[in-house]
PDB file of N, CA and C in Angstrom:
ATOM      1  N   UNK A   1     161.871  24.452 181.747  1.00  0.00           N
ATOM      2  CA  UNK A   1     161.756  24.578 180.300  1.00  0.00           C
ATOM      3  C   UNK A   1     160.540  23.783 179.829  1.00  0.00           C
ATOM      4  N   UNK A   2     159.573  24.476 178.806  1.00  0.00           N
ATOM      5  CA  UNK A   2     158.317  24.073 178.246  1.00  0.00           C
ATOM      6  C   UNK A   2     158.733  22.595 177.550  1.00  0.00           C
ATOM      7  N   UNK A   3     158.359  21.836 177.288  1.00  0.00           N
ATOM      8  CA  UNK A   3     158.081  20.646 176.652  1.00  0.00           C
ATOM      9  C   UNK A   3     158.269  21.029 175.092  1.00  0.00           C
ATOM     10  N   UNK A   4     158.615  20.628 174.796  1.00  0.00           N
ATOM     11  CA  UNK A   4     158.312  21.113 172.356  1.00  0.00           C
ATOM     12  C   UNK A   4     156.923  20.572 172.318  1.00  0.00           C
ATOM     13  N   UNK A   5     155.978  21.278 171.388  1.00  0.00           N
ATOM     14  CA  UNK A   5     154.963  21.046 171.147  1.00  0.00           C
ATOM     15  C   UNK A   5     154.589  20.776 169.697  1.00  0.00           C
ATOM     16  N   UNK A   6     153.590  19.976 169.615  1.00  0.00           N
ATOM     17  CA  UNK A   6     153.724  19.483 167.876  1.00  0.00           C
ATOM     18  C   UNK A   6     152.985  20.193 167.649  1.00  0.00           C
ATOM     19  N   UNK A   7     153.147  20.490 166.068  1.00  0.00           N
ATOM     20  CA  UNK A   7     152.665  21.274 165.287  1.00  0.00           C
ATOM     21  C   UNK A   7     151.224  21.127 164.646  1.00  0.00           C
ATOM     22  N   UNK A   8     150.751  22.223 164.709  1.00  0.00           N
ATOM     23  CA  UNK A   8     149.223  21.547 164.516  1.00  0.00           C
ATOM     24  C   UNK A   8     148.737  20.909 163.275  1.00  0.00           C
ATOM     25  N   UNK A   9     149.885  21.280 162.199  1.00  0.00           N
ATOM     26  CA  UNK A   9     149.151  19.845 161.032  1.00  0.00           C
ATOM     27  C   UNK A   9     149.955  18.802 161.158  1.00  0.00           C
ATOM     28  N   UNK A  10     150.631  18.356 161.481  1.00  0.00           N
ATOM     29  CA  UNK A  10     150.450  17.007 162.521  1.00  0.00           C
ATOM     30  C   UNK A  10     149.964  16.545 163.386  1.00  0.00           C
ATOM     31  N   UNK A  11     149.667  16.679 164.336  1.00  0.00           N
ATOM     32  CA  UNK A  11     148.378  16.818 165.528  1.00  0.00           C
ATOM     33  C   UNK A  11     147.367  16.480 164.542  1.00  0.00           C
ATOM     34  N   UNK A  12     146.803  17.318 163.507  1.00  0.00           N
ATOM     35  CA  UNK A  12     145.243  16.568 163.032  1.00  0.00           C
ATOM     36  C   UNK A  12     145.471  15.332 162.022  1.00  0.00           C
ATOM     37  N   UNK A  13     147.089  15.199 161.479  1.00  0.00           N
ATOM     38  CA  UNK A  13     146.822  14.026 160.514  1.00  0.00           C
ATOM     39  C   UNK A  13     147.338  13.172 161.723  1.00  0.00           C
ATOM     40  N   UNK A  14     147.789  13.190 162.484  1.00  0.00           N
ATOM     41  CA  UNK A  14     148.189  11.716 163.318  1.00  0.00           C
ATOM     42  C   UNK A  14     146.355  11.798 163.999  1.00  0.00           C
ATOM     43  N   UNK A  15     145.321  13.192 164.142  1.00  0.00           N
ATOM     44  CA  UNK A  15     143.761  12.340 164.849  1.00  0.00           C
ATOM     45  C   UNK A  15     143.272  11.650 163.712  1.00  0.00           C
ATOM     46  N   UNK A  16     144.036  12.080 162.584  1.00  0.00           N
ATOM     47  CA  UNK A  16     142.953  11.781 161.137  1.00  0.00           C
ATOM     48  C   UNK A  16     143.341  10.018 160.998  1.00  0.00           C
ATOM     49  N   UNK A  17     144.159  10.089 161.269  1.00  0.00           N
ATOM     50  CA  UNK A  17     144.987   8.743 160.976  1.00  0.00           C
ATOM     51  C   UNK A  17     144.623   7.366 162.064  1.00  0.00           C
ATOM     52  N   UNK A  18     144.690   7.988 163.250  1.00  0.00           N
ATOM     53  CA  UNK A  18     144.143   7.151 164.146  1.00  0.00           C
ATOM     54  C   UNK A  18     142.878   6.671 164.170  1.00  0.00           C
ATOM     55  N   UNK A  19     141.894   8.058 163.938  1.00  0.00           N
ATOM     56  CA  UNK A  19     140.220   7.522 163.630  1.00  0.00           C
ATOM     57  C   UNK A  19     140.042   6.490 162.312  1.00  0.00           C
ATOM     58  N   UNK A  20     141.026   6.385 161.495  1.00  0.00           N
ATOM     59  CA  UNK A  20     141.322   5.724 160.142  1.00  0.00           C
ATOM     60  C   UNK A  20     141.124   4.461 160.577  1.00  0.00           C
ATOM     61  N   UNK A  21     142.267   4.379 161.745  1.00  0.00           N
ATOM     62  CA  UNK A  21     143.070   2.952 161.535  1.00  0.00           C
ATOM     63  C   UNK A  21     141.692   2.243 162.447  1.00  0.00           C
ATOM     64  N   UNK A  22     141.091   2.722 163.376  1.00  0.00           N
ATOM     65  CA  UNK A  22     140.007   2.101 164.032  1.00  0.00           C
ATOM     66  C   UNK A  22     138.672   1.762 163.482  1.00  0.00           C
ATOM     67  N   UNK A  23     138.597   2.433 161.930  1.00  0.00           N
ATOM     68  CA  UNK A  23     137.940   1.994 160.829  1.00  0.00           C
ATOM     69  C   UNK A  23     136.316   2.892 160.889  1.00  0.00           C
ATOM     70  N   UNK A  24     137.087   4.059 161.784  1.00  0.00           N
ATOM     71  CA  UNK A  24     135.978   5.131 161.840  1.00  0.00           C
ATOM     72  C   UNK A  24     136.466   6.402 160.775  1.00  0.00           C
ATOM     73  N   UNK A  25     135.560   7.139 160.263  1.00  0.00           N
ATOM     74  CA  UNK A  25     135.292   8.069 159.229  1.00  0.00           C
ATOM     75  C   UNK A  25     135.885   9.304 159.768  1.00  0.00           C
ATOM     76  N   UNK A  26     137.278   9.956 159.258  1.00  0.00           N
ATOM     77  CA  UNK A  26     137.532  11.173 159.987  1.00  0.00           C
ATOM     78  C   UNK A  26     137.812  12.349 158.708  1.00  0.00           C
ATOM     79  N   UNK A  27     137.762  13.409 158.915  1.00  0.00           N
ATOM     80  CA  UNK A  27     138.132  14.380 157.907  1.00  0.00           C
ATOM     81  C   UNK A  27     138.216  15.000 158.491  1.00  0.00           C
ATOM     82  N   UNK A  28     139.409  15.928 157.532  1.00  0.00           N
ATOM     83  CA  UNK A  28     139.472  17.959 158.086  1.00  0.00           C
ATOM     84  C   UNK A  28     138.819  18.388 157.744  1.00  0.00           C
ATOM     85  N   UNK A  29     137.759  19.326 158.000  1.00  0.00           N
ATOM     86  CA  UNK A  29     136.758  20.156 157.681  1.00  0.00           C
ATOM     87  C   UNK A  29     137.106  21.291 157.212  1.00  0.00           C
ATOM     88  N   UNK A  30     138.086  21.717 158.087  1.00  0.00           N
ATOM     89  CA  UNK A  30     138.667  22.844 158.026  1.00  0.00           C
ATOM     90  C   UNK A  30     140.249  23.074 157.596  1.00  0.00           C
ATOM     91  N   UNK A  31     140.562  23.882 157.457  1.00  0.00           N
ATOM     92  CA  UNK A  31     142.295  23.883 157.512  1.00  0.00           C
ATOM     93  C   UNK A  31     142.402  25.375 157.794  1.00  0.00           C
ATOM     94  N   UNK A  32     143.749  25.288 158.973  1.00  0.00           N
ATOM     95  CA  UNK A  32     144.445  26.575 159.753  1.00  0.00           C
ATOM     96  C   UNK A  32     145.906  26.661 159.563  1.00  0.00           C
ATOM     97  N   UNK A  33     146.389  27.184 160.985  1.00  0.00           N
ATOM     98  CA  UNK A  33     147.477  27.487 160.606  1.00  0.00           C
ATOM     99  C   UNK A  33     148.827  25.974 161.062  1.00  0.00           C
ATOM    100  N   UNK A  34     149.216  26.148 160.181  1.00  0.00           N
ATOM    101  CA  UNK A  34     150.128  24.658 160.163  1.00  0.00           C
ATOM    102  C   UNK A  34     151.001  24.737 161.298  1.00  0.00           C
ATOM    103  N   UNK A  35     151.653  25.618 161.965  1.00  0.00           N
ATOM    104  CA  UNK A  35     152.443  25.651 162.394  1.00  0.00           C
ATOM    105  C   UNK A  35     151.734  25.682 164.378  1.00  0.00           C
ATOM    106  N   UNK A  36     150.217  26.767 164.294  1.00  0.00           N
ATOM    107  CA  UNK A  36     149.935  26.884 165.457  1.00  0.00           C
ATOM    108  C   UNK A  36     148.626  26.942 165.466  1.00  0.00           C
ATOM    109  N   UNK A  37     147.857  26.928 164.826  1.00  0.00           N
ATOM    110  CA  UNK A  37     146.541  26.954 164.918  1.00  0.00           C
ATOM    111  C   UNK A  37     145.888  26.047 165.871  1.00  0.00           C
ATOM    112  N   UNK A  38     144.926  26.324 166.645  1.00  0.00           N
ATOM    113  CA  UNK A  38     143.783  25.870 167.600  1.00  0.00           C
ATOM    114  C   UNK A  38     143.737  24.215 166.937  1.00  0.00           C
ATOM    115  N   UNK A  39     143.608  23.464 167.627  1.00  0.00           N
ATOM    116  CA  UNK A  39     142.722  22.518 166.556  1.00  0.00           C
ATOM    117  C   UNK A  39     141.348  21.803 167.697  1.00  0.00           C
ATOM    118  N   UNK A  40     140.509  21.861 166.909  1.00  0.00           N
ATOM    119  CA  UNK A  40     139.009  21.364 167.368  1.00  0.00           C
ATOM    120  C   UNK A  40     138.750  20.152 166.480  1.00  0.00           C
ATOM    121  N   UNK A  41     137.633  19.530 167.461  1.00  0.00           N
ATOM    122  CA  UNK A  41     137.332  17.877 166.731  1.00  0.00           C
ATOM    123  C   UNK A  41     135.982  18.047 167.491  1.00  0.00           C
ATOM    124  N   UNK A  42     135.066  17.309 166.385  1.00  0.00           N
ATOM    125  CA  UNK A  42     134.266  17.083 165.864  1.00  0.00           C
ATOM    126  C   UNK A  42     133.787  16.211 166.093  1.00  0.00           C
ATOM    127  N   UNK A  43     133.221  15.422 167.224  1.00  0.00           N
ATOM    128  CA  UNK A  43     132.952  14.101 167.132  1.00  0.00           C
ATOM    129  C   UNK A  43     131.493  13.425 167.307  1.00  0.00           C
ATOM    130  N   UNK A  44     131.309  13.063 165.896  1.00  0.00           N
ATOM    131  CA  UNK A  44     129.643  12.601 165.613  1.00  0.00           C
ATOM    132  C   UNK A  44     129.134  11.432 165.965  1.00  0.00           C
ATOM    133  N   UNK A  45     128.398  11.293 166.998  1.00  0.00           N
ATOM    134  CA  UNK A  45     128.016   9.477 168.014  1.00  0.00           C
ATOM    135  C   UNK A  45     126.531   9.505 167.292  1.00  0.00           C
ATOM    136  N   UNK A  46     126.454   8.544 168.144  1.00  0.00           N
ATOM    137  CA  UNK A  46     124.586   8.100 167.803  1.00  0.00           C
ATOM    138  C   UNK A  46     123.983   9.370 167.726  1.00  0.00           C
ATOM    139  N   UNK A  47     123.002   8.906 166.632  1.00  0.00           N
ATOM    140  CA  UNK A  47     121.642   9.861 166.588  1.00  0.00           C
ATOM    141  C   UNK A  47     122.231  11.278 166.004  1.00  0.00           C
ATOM    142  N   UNK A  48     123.394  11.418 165.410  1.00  0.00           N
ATOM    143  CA  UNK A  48     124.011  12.635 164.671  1.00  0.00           C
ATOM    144  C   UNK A  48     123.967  14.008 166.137  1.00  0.00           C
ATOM    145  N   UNK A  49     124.188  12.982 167.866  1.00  0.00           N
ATOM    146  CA  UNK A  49     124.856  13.817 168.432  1.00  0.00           C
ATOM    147  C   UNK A  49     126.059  14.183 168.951  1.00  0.00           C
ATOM    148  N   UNK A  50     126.662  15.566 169.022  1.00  0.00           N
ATOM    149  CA  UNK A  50     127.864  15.089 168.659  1.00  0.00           C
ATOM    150  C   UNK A  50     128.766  16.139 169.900  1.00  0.00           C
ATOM    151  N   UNK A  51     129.819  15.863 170.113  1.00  0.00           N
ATOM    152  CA  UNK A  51     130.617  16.621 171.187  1.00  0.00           C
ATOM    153  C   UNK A  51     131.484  17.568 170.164  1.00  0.00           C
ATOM    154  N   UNK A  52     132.201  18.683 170.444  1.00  0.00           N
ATOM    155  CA  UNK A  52     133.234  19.471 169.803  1.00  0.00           C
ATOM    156  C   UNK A  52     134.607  19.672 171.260  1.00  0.00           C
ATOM    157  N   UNK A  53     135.604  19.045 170.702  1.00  0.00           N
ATOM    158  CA  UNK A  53     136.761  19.064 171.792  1.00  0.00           C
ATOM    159  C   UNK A  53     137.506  19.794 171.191  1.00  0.00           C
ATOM    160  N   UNK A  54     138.293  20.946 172.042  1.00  0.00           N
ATOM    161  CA  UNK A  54     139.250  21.623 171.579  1.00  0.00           C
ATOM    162  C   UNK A  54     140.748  21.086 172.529  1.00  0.00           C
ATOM    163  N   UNK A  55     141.585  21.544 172.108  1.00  0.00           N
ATOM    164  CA  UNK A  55     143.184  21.208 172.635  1.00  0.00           C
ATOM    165  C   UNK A  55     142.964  22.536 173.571  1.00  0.00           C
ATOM    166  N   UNK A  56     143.684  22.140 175.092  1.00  0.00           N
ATOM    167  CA  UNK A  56     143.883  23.496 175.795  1.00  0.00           C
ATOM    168  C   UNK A  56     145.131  22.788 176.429  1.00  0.00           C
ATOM    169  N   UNK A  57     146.008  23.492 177.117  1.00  0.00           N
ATOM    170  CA  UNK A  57     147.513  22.918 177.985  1.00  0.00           C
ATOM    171  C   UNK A  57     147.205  23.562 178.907  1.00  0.00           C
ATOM    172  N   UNK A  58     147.568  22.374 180.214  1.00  0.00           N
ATOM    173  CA  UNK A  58     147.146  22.967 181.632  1.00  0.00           C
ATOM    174  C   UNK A  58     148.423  23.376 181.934  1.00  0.00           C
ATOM    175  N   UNK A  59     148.362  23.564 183.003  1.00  0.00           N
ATOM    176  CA  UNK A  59     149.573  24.290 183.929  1.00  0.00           C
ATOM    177  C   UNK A  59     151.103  23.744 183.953  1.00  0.00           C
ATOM    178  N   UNK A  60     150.806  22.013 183.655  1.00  0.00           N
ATOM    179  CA  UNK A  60     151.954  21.457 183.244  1.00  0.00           C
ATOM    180  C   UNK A  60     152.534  21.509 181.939  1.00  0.00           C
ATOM    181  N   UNK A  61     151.747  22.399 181.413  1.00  0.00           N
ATOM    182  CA  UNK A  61     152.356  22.297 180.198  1.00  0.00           C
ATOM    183  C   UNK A  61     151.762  20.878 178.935  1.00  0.00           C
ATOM    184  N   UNK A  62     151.002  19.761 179.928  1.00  0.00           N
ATOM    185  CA  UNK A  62     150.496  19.103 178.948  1.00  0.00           C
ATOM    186  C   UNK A  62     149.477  19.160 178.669  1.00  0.00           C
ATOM    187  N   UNK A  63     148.831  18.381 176.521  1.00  0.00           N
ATOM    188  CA  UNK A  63     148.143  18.757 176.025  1.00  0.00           C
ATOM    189  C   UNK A  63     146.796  17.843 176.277  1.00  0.00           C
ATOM    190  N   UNK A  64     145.573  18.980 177.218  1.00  0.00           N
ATOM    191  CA  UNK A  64     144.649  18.345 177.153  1.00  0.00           C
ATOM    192  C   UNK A  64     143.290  18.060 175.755  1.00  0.00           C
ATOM    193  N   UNK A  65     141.967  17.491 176.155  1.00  0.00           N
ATOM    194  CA  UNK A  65     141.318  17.941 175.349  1.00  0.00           C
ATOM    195  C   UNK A  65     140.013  18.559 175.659  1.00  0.00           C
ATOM    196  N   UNK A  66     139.615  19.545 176.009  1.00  0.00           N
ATOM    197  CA  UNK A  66     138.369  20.151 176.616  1.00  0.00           C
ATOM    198  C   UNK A  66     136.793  19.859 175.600  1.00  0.00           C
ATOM    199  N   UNK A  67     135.970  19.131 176.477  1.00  0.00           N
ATOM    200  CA  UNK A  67     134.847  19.328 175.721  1.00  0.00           C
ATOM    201  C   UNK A  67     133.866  20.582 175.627  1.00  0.00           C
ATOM    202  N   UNK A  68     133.900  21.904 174.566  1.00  0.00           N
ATOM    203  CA  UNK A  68     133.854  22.702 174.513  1.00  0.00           C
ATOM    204  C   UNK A  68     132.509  23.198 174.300  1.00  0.00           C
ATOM    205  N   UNK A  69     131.412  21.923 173.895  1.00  0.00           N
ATOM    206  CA  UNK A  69     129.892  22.481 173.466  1.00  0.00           C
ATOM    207  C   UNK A  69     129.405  21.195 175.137  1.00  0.00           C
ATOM    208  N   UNK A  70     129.851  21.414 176.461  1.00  0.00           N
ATOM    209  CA  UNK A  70     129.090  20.957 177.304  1.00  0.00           C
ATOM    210  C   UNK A  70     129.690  19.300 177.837  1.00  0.00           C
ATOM    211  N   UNK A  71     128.984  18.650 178.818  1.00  0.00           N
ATOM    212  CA  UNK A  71     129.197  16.976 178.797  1.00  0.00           C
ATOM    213  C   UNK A  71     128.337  16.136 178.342  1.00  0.00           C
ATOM    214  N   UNK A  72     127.537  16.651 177.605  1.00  0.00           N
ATOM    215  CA  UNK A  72     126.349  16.203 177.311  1.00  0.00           C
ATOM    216  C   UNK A  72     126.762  16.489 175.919  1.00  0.00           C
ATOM    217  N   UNK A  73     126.254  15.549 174.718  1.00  0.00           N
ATOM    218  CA  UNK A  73     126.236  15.402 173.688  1.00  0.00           C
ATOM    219  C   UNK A  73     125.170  16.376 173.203  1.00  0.00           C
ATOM    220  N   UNK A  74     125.456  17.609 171.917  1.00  0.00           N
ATOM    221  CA  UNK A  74     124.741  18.259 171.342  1.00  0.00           C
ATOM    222  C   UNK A  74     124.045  17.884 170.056  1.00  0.00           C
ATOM    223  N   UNK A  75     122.955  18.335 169.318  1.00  0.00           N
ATOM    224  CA  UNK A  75     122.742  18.308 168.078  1.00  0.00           C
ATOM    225  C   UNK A  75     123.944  18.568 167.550  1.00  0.00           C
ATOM    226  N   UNK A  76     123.872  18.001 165.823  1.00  0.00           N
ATOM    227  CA  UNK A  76     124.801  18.121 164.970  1.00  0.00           C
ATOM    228  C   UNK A  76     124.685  20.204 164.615  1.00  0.00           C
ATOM    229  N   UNK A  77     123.367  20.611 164.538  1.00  0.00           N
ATOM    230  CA  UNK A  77     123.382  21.670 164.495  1.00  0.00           C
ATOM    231  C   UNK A  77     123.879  22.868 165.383  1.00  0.00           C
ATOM    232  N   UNK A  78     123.528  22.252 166.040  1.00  0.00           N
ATOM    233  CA  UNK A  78     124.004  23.161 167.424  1.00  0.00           C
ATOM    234  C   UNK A  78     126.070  23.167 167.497  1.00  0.00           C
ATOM    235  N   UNK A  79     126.800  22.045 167.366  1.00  0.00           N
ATOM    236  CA  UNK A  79     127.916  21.802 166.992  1.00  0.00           C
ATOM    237  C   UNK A  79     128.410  22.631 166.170  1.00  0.00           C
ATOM    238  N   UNK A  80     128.169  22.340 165.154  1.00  0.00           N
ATOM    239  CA  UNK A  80     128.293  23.346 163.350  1.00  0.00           C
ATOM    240  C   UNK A  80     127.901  24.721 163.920  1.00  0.00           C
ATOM    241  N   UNK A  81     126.789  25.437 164.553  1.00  0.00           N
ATOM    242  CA  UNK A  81     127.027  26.779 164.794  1.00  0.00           C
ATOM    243  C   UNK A  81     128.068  27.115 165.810  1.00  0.00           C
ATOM    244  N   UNK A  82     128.546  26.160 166.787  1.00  0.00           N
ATOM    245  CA  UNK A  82     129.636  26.493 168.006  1.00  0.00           C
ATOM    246  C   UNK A  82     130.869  26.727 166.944  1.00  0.00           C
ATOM    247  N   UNK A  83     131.218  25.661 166.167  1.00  0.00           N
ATOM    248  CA  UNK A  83     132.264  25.735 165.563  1.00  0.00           C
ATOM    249  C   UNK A  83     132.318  27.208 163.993  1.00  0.00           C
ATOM    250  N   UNK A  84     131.499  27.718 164.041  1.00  0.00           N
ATOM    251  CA  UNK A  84     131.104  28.840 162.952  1.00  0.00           C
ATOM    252  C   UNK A  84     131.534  30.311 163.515  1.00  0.00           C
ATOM    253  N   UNK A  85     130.868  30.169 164.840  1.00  0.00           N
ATOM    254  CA  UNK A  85     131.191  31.100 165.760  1.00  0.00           C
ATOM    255  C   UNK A  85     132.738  31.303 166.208  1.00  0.00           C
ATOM    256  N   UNK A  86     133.685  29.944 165.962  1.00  0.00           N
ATOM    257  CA  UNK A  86     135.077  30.083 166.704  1.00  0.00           C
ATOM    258  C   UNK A  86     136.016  30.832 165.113  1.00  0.00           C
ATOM    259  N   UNK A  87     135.236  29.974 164.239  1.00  0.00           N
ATOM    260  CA  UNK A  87     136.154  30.478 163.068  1.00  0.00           C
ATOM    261  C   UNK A  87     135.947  31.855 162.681  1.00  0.00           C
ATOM    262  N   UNK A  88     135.042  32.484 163.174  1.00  0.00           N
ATOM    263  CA  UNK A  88     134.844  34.093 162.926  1.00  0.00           C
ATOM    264  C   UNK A  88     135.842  34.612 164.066  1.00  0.00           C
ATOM    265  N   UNK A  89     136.161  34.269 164.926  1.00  0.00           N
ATOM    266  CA  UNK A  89     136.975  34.465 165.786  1.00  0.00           C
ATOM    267  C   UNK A  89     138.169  34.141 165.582  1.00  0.00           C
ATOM    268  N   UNK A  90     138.925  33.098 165.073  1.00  0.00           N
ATOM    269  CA  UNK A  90     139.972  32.550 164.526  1.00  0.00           C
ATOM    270  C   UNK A  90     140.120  32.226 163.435  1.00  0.00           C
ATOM    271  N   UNK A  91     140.996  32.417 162.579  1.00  0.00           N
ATOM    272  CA  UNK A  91     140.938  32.322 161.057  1.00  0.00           C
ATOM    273  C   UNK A  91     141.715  30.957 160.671  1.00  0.00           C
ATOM    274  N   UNK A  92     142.447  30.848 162.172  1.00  0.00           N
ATOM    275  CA  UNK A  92     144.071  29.750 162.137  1.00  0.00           C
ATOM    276  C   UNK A  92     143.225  28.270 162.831  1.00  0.00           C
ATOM    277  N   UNK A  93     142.002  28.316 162.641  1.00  0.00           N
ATOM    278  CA  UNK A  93     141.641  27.311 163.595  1.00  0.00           C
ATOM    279  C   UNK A  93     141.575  25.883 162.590  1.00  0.00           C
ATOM    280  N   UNK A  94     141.965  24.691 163.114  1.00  0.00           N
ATOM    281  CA  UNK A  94     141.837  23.483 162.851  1.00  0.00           C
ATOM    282  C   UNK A  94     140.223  22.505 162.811  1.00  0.00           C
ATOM    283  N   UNK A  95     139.944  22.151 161.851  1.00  0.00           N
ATOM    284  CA  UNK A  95     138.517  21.142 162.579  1.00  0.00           C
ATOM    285  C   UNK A  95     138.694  19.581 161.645  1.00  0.00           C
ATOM    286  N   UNK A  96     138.344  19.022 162.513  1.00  0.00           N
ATOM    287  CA  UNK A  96     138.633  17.898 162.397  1.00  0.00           C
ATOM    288  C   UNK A  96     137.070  17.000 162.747  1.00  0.00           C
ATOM    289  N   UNK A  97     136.654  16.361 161.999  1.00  0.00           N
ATOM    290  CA  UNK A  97     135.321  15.515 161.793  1.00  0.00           C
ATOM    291  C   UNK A  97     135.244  14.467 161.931  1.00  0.00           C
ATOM    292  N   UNK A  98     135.224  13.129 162.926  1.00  0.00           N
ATOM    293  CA  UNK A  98     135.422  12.213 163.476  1.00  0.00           C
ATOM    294  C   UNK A  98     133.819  11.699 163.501  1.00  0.00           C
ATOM    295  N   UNK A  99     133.760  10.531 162.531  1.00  0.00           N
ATOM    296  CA  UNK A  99     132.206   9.853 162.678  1.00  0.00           C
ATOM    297  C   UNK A  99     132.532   8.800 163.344  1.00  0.00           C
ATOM    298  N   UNK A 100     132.032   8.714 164.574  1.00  0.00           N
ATOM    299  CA  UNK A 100     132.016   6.945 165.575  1.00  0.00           C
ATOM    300  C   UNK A 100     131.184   6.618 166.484  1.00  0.00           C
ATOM    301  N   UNK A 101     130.099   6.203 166.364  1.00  0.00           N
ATOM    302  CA  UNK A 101     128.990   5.711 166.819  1.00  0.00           C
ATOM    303  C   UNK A 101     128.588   5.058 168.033  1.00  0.00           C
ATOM    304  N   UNK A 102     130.114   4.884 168.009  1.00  0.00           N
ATOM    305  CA  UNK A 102     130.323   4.129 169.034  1.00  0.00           C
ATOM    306  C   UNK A 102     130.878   4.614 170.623  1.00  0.00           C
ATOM    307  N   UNK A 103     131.507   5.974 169.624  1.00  0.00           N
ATOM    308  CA  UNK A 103     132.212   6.327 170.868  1.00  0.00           C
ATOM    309  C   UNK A 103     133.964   6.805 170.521  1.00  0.00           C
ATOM    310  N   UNK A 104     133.979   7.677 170.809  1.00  0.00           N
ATOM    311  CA  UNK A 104     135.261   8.300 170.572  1.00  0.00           C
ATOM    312  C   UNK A 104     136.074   9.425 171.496  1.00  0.00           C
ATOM    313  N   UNK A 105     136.993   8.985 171.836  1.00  0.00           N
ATOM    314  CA  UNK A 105     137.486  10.521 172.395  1.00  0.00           C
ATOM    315  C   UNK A 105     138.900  11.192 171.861  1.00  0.00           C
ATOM    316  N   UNK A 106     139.035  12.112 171.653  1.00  0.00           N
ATOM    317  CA  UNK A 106     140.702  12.043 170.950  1.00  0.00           C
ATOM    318  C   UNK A 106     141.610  12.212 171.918  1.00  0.00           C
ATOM    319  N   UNK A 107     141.359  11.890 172.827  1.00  0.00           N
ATOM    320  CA  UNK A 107     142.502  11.761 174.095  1.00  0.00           C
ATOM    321  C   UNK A 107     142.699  10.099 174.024  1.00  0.00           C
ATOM    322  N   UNK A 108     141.595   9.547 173.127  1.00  0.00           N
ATOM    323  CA  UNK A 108     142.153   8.339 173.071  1.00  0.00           C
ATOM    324  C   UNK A 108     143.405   7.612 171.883  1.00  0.00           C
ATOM    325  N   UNK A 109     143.422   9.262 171.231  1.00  0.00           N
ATOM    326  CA  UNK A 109     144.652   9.219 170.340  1.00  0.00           C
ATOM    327  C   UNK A 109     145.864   9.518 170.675  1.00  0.00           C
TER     328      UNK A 109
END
């Protein structure tokens, strides 16, 4: 039997909340579907370059986070068109905007 899985507007206010409490800048960009929607994050480091992680579940059933624009940090532009491209594709999708300069991963949430 599958694991229960949380719902995706929880999932982004508990990332929204966590990037909060570490006294980094987070917002929804976007809003999807509450119940199941994709959710993607946004995460803006030095020099406005930035990674885009989406949620995927491996084989066990648990929830990873895939870095979806590469391992290498992209332009902010280049980001914003990856994520433009998913929402023409998905209408239910989540985004989530995480500014940390320092360094962030939401697997560290």
């Amino acid at each position: 039997m599958a694991a229960p899985r949380l719902k995706a507007e929880l999932l982004v206010k508990a990332l929204v909340r966590h990037a909060q409490a570490g006294g980094r800048a987070a917002y929804v960009t976007r809003k999807g579907d509450a119940q199941s929607g994709a959710v993607l994050v946004k995460h803006v480091g030095p020099g406005f370059l930035c990674t885009v992680f989406q949620t995927v579940f491996g084989e066990d059933g648990e929830r990873r986070w895939m870095p979806m624009t590469g391992d290498a940090a992209v332009p902010e532009a280049e980001a914003d068109a990856y994520l433009a491209r998913q929402a023409r594709y998905d209408e239910d999708i989540w985004v989530v905007e995480v500014e940390a300069p320092e360094g962030w991963a939401p697997e560290d949430a």
